[in-house]
PDB file of N, CA and C in Angstrom:
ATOM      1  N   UNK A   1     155.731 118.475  43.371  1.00  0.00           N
ATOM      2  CA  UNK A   1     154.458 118.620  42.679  1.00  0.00           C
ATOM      3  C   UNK A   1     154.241 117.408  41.793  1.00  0.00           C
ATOM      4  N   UNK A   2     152.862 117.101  41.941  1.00  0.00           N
ATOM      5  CA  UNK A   2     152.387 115.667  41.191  1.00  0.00           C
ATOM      6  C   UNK A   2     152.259 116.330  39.972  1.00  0.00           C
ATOM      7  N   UNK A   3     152.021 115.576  38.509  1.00  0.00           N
ATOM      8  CA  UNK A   3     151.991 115.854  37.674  1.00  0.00           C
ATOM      9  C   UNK A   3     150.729 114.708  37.423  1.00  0.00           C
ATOM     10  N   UNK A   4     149.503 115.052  36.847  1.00  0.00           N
ATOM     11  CA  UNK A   4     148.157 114.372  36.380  1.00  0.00           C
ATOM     12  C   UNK A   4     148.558 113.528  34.803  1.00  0.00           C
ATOM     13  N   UNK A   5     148.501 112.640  35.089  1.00  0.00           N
ATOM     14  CA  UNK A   5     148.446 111.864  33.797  1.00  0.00           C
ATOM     15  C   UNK A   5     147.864 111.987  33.148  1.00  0.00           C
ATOM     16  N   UNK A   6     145.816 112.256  33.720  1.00  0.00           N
ATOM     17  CA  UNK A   6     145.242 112.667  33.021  1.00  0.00           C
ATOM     18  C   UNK A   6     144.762 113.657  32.096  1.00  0.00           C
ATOM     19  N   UNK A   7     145.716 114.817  32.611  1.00  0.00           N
ATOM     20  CA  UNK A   7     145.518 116.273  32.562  1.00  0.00           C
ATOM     21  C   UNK A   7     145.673 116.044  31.086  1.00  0.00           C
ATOM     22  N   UNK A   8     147.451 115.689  31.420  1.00  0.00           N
ATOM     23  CA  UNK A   8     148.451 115.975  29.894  1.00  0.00           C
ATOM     24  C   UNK A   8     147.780 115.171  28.671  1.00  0.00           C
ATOM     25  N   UNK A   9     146.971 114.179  29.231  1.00  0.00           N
ATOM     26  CA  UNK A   9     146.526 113.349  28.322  1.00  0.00           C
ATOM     27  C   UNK A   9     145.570 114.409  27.072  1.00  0.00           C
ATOM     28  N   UNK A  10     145.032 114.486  28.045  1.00  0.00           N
ATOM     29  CA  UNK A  10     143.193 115.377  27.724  1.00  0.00           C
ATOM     30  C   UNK A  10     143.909 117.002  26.762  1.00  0.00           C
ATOM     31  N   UNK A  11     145.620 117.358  27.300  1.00  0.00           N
ATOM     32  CA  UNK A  11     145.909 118.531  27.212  1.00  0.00           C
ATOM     33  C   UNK A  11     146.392 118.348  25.800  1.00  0.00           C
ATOM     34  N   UNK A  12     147.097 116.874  25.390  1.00  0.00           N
ATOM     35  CA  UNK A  12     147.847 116.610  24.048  1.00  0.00           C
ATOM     36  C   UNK A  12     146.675 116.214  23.332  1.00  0.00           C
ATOM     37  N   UNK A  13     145.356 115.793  23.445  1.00  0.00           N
ATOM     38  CA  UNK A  13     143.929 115.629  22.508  1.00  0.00           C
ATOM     39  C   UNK A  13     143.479 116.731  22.025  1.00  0.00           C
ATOM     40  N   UNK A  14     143.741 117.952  22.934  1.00  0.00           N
ATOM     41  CA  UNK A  14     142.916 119.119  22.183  1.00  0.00           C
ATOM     42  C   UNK A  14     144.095 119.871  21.539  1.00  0.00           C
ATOM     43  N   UNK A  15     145.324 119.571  21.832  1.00  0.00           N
ATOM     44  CA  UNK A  15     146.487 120.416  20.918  1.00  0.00           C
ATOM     45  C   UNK A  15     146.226 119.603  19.453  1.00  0.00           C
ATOM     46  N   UNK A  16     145.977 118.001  19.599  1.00  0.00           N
ATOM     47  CA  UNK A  16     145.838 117.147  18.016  1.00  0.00           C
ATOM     48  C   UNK A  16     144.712 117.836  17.692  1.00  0.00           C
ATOM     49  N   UNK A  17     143.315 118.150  17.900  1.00  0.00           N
ATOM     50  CA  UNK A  17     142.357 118.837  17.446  1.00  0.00           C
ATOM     51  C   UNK A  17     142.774 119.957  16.676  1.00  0.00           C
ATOM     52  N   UNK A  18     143.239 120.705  17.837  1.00  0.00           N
ATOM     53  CA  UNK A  18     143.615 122.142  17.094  1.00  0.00           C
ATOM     54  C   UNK A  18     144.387 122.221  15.710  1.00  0.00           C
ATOM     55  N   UNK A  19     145.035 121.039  15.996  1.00  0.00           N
ATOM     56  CA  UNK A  19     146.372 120.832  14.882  1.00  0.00           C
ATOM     57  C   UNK A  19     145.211 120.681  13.309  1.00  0.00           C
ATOM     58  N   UNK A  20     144.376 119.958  13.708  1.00  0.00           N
ATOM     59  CA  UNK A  20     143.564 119.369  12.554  1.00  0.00           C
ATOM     60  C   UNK A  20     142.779 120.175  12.301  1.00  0.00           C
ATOM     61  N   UNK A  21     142.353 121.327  12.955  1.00  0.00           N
ATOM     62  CA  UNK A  21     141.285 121.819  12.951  1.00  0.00           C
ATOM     63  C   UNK A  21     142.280 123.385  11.913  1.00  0.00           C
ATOM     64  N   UNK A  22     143.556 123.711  12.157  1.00  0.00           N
ATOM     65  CA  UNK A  22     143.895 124.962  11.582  1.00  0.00           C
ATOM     66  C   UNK A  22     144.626 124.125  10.451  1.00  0.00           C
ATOM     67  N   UNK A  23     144.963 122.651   9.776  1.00  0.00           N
ATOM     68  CA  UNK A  23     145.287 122.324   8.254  1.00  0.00           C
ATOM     69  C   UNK A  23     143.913 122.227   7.470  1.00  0.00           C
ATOM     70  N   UNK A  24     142.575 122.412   7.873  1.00  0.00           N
ATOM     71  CA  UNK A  24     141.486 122.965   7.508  1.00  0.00           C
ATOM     72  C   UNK A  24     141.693 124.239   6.817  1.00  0.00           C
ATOM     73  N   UNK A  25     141.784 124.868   8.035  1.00  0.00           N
ATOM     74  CA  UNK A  25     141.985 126.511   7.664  1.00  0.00           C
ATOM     75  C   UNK A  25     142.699 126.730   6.779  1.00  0.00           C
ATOM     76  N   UNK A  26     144.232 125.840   6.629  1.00  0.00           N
ATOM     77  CA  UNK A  26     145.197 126.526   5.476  1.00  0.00           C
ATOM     78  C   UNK A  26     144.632 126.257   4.559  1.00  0.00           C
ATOM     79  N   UNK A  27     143.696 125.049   4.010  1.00  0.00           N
ATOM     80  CA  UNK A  27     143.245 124.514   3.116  1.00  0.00           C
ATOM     81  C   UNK A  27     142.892 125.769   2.279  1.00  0.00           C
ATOM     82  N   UNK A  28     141.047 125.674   3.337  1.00  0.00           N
ATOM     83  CA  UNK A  28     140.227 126.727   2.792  1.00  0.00           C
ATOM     84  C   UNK A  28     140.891 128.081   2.028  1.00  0.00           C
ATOM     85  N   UNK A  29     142.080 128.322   3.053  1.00  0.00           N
ATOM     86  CA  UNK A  29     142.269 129.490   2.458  1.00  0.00           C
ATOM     87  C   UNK A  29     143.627 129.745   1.341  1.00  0.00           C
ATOM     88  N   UNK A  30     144.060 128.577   1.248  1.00  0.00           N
ATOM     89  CA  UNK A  30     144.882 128.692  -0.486  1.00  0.00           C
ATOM     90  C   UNK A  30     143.825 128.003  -1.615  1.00  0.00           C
ATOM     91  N   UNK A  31     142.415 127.907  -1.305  1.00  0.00           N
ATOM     92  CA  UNK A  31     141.410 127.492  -2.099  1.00  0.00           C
ATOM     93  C   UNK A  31     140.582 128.630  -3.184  1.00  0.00           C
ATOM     94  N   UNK A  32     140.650 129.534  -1.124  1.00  0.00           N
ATOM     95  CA  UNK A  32     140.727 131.051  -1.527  1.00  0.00           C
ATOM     96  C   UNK A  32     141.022 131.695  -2.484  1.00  0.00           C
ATOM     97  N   UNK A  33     142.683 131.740  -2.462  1.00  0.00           N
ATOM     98  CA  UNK A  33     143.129 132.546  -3.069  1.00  0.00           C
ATOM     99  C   UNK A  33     143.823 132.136  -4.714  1.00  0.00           C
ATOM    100  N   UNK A  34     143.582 130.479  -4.629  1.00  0.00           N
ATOM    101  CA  UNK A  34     143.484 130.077  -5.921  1.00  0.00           C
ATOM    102  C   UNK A  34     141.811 130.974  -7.571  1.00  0.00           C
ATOM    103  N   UNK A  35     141.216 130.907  -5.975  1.00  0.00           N
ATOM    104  CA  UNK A  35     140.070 131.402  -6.926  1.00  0.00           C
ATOM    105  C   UNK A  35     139.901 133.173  -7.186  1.00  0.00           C
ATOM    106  N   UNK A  36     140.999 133.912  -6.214  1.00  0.00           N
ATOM    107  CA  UNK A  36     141.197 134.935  -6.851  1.00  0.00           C
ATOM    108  C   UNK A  36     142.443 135.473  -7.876  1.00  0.00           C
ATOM    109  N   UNK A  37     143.356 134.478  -8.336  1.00  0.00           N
ATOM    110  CA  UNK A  37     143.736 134.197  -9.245  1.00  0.00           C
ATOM    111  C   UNK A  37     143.242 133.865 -10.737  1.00  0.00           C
ATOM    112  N   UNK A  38     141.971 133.369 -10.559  1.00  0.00           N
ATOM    113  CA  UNK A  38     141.095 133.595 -11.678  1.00  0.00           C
ATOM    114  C   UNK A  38     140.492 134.424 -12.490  1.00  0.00           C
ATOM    115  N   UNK A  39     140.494 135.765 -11.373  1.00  0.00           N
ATOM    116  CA  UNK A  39     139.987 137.041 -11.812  1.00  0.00           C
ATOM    117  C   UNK A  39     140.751 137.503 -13.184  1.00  0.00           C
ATOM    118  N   UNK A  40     139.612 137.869 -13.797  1.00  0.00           N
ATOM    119  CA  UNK A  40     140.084 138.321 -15.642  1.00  0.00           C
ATOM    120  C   UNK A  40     140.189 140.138 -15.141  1.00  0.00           C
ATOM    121  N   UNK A  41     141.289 140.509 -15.028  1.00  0.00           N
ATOM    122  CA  UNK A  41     141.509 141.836 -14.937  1.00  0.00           C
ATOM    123  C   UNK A  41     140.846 142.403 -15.956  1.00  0.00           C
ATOM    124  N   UNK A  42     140.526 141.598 -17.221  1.00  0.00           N
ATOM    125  CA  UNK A  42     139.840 142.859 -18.271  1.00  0.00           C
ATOM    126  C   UNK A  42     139.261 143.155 -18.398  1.00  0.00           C
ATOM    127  N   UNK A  43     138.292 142.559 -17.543  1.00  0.00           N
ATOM    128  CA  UNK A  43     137.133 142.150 -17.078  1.00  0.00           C
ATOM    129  C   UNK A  43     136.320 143.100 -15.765  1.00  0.00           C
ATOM    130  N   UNK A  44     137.501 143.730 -15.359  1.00  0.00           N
ATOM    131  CA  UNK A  44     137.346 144.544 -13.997  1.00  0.00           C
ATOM    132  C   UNK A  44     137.804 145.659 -13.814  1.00  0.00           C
ATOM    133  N   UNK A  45     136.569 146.445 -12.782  1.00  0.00           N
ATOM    134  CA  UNK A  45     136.642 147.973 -12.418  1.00  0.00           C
ATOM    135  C   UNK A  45     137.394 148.314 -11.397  1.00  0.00           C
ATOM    136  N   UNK A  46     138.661 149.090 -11.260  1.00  0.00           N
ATOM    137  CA  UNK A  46     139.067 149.406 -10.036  1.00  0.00           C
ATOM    138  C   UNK A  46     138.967 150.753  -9.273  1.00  0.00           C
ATOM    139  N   UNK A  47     139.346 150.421  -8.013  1.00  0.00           N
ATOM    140  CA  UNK A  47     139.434 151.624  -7.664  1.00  0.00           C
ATOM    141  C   UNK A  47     139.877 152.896  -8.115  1.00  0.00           C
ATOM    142  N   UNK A  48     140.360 154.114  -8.476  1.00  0.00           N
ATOM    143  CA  UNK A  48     140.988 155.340  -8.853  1.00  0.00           C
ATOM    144  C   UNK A  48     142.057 155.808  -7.999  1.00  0.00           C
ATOM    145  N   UNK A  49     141.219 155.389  -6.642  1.00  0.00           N
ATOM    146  CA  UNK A  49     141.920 156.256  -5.341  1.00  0.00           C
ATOM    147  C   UNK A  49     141.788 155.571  -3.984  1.00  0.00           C
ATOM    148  N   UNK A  50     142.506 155.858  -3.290  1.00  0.00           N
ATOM    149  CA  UNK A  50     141.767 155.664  -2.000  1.00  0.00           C
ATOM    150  C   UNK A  50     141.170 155.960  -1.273  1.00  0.00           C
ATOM    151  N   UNK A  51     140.251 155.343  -0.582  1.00  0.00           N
ATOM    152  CA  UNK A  51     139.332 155.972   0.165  1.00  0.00           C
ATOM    153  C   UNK A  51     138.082 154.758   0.810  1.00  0.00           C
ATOM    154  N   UNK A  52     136.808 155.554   1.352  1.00  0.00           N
ATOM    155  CA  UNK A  52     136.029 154.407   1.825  1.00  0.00           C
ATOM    156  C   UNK A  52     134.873 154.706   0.416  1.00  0.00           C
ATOM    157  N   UNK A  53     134.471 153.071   0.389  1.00  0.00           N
ATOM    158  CA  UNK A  53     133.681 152.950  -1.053  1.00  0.00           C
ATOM    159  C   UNK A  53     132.095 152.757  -0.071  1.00  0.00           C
ATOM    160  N   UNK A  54     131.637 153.544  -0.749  1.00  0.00           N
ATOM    161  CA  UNK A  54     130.168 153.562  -0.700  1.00  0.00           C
ATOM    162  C   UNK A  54     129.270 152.825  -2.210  1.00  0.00           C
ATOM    163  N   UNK A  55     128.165 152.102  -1.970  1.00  0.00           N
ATOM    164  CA  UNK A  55     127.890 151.480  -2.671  1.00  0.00           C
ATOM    165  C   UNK A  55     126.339 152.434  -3.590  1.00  0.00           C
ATOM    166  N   UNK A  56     125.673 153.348  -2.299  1.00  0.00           N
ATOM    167  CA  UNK A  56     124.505 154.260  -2.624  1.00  0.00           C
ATOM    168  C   UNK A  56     124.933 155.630  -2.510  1.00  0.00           C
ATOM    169  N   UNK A  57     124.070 156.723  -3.024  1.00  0.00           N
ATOM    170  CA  UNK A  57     124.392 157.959  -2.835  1.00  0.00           C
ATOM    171  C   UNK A  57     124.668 158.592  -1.648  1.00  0.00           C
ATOM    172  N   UNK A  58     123.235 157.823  -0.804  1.00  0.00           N
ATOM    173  CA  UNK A  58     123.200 158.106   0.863  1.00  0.00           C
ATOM    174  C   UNK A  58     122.325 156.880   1.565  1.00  0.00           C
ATOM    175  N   UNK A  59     123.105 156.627   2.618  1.00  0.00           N
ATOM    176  CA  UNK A  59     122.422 155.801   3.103  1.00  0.00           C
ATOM    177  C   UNK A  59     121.088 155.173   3.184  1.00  0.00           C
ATOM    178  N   UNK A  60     120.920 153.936   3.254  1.00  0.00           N
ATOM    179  CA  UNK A  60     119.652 153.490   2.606  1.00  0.00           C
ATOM    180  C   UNK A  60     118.930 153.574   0.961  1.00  0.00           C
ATOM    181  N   UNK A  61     119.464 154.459   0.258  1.00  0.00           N
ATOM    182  CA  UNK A  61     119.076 154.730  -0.805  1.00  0.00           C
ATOM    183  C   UNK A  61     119.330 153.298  -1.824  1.00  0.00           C
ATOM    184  N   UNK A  62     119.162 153.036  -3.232  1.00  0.00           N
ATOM    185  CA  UNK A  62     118.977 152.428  -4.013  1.00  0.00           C
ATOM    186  C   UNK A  62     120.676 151.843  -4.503  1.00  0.00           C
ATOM    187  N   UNK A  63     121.228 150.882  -4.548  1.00  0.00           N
ATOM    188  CA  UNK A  63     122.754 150.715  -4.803  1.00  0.00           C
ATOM    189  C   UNK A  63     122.832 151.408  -5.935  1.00  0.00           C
ATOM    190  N   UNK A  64     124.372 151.848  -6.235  1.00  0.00           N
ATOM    191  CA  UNK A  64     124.603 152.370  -8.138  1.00  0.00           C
ATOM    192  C   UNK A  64     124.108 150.911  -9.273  1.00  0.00           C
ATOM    193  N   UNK A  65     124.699 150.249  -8.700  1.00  0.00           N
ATOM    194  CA  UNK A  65     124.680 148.737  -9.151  1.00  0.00           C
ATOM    195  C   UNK A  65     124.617 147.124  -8.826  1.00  0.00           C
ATOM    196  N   UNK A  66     123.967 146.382  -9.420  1.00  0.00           N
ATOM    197  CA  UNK A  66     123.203 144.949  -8.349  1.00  0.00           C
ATOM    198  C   UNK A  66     124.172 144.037  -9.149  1.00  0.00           C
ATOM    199  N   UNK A  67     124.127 143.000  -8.902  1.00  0.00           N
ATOM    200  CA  UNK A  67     124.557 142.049  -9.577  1.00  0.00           C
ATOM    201  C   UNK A  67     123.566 141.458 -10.607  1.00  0.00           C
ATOM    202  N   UNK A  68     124.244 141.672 -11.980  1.00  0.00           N
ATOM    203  CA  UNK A  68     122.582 141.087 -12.957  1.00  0.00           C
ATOM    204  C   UNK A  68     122.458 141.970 -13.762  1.00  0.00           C
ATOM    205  N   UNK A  69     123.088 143.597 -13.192  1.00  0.00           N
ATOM    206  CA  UNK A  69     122.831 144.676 -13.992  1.00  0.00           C
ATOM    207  C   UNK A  69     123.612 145.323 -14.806  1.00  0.00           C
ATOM    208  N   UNK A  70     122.870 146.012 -16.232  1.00  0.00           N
ATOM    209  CA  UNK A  70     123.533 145.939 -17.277  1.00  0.00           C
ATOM    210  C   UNK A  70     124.454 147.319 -17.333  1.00  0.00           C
ATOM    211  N   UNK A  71     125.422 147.510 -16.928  1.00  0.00           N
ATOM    212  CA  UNK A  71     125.853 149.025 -17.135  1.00  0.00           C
ATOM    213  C   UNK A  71     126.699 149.429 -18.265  1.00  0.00           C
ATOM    214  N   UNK A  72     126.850 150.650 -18.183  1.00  0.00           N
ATOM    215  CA  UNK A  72     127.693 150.900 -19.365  1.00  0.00           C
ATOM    216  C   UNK A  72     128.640 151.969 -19.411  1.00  0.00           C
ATOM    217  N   UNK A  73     130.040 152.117 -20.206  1.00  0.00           N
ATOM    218  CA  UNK A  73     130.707 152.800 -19.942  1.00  0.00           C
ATOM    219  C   UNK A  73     130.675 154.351 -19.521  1.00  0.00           C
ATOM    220  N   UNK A  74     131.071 154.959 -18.449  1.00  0.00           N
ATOM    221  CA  UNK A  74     130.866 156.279 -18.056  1.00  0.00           C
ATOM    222  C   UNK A  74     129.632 156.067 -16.607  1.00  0.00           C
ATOM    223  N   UNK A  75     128.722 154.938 -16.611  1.00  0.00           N
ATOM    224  CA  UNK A  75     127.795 154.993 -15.372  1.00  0.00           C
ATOM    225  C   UNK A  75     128.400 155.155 -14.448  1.00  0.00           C
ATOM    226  N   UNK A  76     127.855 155.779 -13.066  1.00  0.00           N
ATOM    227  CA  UNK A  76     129.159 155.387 -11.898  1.00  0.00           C
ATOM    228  C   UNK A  76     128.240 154.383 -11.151  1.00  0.00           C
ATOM    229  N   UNK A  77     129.545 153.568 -10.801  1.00  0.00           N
ATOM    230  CA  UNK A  77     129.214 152.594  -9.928  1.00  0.00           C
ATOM    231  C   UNK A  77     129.338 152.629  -8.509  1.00  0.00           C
ATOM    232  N   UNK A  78     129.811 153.610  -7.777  1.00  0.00           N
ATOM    233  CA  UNK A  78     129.992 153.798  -6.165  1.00  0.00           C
ATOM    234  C   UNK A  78     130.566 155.300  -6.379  1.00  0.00           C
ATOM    235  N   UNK A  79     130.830 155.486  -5.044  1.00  0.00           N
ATOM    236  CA  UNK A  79     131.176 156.468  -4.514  1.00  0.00           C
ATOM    237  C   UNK A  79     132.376 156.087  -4.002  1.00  0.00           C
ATOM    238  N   UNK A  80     133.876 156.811  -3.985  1.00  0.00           N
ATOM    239  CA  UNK A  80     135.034 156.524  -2.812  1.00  0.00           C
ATOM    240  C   UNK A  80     135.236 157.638  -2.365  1.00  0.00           C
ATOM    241  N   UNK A  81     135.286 157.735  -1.096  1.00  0.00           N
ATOM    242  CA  UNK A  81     135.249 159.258  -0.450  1.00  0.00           C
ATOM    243  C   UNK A  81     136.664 159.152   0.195  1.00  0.00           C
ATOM    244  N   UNK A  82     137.219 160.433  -0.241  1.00  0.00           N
ATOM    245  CA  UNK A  82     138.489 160.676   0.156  1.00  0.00           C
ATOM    246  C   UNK A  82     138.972 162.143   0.697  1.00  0.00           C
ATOM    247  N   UNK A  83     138.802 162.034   2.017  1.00  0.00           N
ATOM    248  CA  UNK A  83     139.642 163.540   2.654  1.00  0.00           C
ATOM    249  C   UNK A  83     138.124 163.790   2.801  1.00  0.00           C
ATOM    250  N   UNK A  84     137.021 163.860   2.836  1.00  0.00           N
ATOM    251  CA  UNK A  84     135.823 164.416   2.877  1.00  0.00           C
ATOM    252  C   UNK A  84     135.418 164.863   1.362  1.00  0.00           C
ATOM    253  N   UNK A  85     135.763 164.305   0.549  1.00  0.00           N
ATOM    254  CA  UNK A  85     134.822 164.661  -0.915  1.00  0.00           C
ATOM    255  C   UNK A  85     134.829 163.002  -1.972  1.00  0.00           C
ATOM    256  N   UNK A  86     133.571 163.193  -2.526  1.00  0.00           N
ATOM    257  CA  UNK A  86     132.832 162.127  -2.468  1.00  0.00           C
ATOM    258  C   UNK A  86     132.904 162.179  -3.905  1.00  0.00           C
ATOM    259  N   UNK A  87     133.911 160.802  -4.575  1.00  0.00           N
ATOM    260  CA  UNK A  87     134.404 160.830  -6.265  1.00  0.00           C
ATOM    261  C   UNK A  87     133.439 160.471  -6.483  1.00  0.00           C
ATOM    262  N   UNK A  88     132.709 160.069  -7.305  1.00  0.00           N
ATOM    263  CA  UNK A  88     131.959 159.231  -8.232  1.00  0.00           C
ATOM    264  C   UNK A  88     132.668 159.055  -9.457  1.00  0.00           C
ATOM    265  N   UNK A  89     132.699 156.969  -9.078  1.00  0.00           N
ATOM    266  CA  UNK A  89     133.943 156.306 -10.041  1.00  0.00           C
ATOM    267  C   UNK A  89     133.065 155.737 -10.816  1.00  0.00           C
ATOM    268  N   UNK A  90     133.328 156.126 -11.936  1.00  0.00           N
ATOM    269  CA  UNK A  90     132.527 155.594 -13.326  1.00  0.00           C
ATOM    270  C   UNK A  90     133.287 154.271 -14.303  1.00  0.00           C
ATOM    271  N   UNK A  91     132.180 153.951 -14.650  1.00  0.00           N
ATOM    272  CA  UNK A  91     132.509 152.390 -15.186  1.00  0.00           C
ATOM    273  C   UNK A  91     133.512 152.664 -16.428  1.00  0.00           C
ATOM    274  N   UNK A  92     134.318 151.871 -16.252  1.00  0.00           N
ATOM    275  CA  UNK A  92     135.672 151.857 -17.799  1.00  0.00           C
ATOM    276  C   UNK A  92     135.034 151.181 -18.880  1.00  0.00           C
ATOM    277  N   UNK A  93     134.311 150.196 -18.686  1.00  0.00           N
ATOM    278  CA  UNK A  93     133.766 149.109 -19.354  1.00  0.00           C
ATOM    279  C   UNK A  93     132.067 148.970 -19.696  1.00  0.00           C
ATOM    280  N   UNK A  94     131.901 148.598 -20.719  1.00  0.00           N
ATOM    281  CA  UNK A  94     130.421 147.738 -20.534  1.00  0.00           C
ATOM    282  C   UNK A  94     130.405 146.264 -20.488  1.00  0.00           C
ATOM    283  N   UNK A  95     128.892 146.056 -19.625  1.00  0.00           N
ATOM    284  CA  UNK A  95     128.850 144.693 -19.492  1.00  0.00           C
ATOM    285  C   UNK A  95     127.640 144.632 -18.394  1.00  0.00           C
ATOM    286  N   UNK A  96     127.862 143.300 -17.684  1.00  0.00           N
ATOM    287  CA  UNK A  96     127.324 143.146 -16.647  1.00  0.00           C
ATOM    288  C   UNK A  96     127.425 142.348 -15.750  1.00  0.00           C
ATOM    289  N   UNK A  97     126.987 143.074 -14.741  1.00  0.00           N
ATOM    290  CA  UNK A  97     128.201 143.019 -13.448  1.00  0.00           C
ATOM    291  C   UNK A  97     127.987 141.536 -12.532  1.00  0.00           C
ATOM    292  N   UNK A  98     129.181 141.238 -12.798  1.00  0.00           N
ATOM    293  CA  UNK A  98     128.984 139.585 -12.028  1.00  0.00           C
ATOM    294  C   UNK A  98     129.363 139.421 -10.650  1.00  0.00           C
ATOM    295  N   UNK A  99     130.159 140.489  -9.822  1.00  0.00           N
ATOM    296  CA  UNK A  99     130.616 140.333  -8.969  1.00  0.00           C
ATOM    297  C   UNK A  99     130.547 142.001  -8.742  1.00  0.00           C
ATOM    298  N   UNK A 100     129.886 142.173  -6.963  1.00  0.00           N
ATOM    299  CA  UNK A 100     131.084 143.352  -6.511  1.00  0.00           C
ATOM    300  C   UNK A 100     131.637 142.987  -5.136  1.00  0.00           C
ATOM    301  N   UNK A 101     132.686 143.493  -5.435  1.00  0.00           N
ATOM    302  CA  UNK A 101     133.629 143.037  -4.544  1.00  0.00           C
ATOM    303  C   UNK A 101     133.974 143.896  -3.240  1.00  0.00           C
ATOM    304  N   UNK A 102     133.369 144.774  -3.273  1.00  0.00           N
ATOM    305  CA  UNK A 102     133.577 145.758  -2.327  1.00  0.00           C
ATOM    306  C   UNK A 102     132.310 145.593  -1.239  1.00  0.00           C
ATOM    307  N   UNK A 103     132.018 145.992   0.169  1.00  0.00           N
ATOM    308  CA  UNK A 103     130.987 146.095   1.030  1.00  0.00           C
ATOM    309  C   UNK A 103     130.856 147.640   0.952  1.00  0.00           C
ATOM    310  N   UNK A 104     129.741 147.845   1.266  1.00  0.00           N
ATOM    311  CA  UNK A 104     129.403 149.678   1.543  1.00  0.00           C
ATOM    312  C   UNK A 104     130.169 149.910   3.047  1.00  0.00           C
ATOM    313  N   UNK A 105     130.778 150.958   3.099  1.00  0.00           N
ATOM    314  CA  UNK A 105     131.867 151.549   3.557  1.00  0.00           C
ATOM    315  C   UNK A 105     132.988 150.840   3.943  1.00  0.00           C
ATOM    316  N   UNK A 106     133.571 149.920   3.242  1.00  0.00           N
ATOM    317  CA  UNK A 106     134.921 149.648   3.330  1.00  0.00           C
ATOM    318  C   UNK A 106     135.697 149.960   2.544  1.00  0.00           C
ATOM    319  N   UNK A 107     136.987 150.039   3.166  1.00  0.00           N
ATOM    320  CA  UNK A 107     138.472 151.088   2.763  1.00  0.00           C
ATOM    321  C   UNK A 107     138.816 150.222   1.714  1.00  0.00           C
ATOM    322  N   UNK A 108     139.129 151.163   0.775  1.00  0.00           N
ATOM    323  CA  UNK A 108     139.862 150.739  -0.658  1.00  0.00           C
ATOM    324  C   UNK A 108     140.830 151.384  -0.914  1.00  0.00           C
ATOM    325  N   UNK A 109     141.532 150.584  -1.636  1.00  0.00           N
ATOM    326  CA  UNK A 109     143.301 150.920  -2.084  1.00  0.00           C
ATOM    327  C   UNK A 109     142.914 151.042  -3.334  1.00  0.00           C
ATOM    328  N   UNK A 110     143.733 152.100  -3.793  1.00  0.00           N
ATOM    329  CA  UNK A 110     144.228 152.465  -5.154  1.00  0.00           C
ATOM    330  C   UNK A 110     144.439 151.063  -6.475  1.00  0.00           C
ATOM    331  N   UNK A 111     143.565 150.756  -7.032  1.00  0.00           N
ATOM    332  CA  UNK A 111     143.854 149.609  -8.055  1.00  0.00           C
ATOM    333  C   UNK A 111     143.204 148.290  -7.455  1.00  0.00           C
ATOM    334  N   UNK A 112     142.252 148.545  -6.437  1.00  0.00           N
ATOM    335  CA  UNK A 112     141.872 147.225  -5.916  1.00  0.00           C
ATOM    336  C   UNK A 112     140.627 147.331  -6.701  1.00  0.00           C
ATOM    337  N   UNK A 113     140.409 145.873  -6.844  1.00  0.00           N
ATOM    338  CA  UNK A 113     138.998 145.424  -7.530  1.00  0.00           C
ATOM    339  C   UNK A 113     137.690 146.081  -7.085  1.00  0.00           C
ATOM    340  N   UNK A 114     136.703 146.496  -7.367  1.00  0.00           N
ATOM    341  CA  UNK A 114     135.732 147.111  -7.191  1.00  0.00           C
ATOM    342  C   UNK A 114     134.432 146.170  -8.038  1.00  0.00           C
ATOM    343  N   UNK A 115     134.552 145.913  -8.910  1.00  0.00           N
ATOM    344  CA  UNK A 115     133.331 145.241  -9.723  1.00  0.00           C
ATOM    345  C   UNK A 115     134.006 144.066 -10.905  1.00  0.00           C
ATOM    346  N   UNK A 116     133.531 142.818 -10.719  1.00  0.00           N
ATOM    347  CA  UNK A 116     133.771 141.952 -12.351  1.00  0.00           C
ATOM    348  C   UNK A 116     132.538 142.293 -13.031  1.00  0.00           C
ATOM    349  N   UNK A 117     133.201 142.383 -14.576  1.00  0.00           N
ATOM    350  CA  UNK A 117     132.073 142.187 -15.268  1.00  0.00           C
ATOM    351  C   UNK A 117     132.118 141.120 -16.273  1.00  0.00           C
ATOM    352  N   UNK A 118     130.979 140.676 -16.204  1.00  0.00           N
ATOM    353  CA  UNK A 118     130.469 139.461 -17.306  1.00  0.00           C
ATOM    354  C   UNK A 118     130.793 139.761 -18.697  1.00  0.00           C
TER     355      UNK A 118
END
């Protein structure tokens, strides 16, 4: 069996690509996680429990909370539904809310970030 000179050529150009193309990736993503190292825990609402976090009462409806908005201790800010019953997790803090960190229905762990506040 012949072996293509050209093949291997063309085959070791896109392995150097790839090579360059995923020390990108590591980049981006210890850039990442430098910037969630920044997070001021005192600053932030967590989860209670686990479960899936809902952001409205019911679908389509109005969020608990936007980014911009002023809440205050005891408001609830989502819903985490667990086993089929639906907590409503209320704010520890006042302030206003600079970040949420959660999407409407994704799974949350016990102590994971849920909201920064300003």
């Amino acid at each position: 069996m012949e072996v293509d000179k050209k093949i291997i050529k063309k085959l070791i150009d896109v392995l150097e690509d790839l090579k360059k193309s995923t020390k990108n990736i590591d980049i981006e993503a210890n850039i990442q996680d430098s910037n969630v190292d920044e997070i001021d825990d005192s600053k932030s609402i967590t989860s209670p429990i686990i479960g899936t976090a809902y952001l409205a009462p019911e679908p389509g409806a109005k969020h608990f909370v936007e980014v911009g908005k002023k809440i205050k201790k005891g408001d609830t800010i989502m819903i985490v539904e667990a086993m089929k019953t639906m907590n409503h997790v209320p704010s520890t803090l006042d302030g206003v809310v600079k970040k949420i960190s959660v999407k409407d229905g994704q799974p949350v762990e016990f102590g994971q970030v849920l909201i920064i506040l300003e």
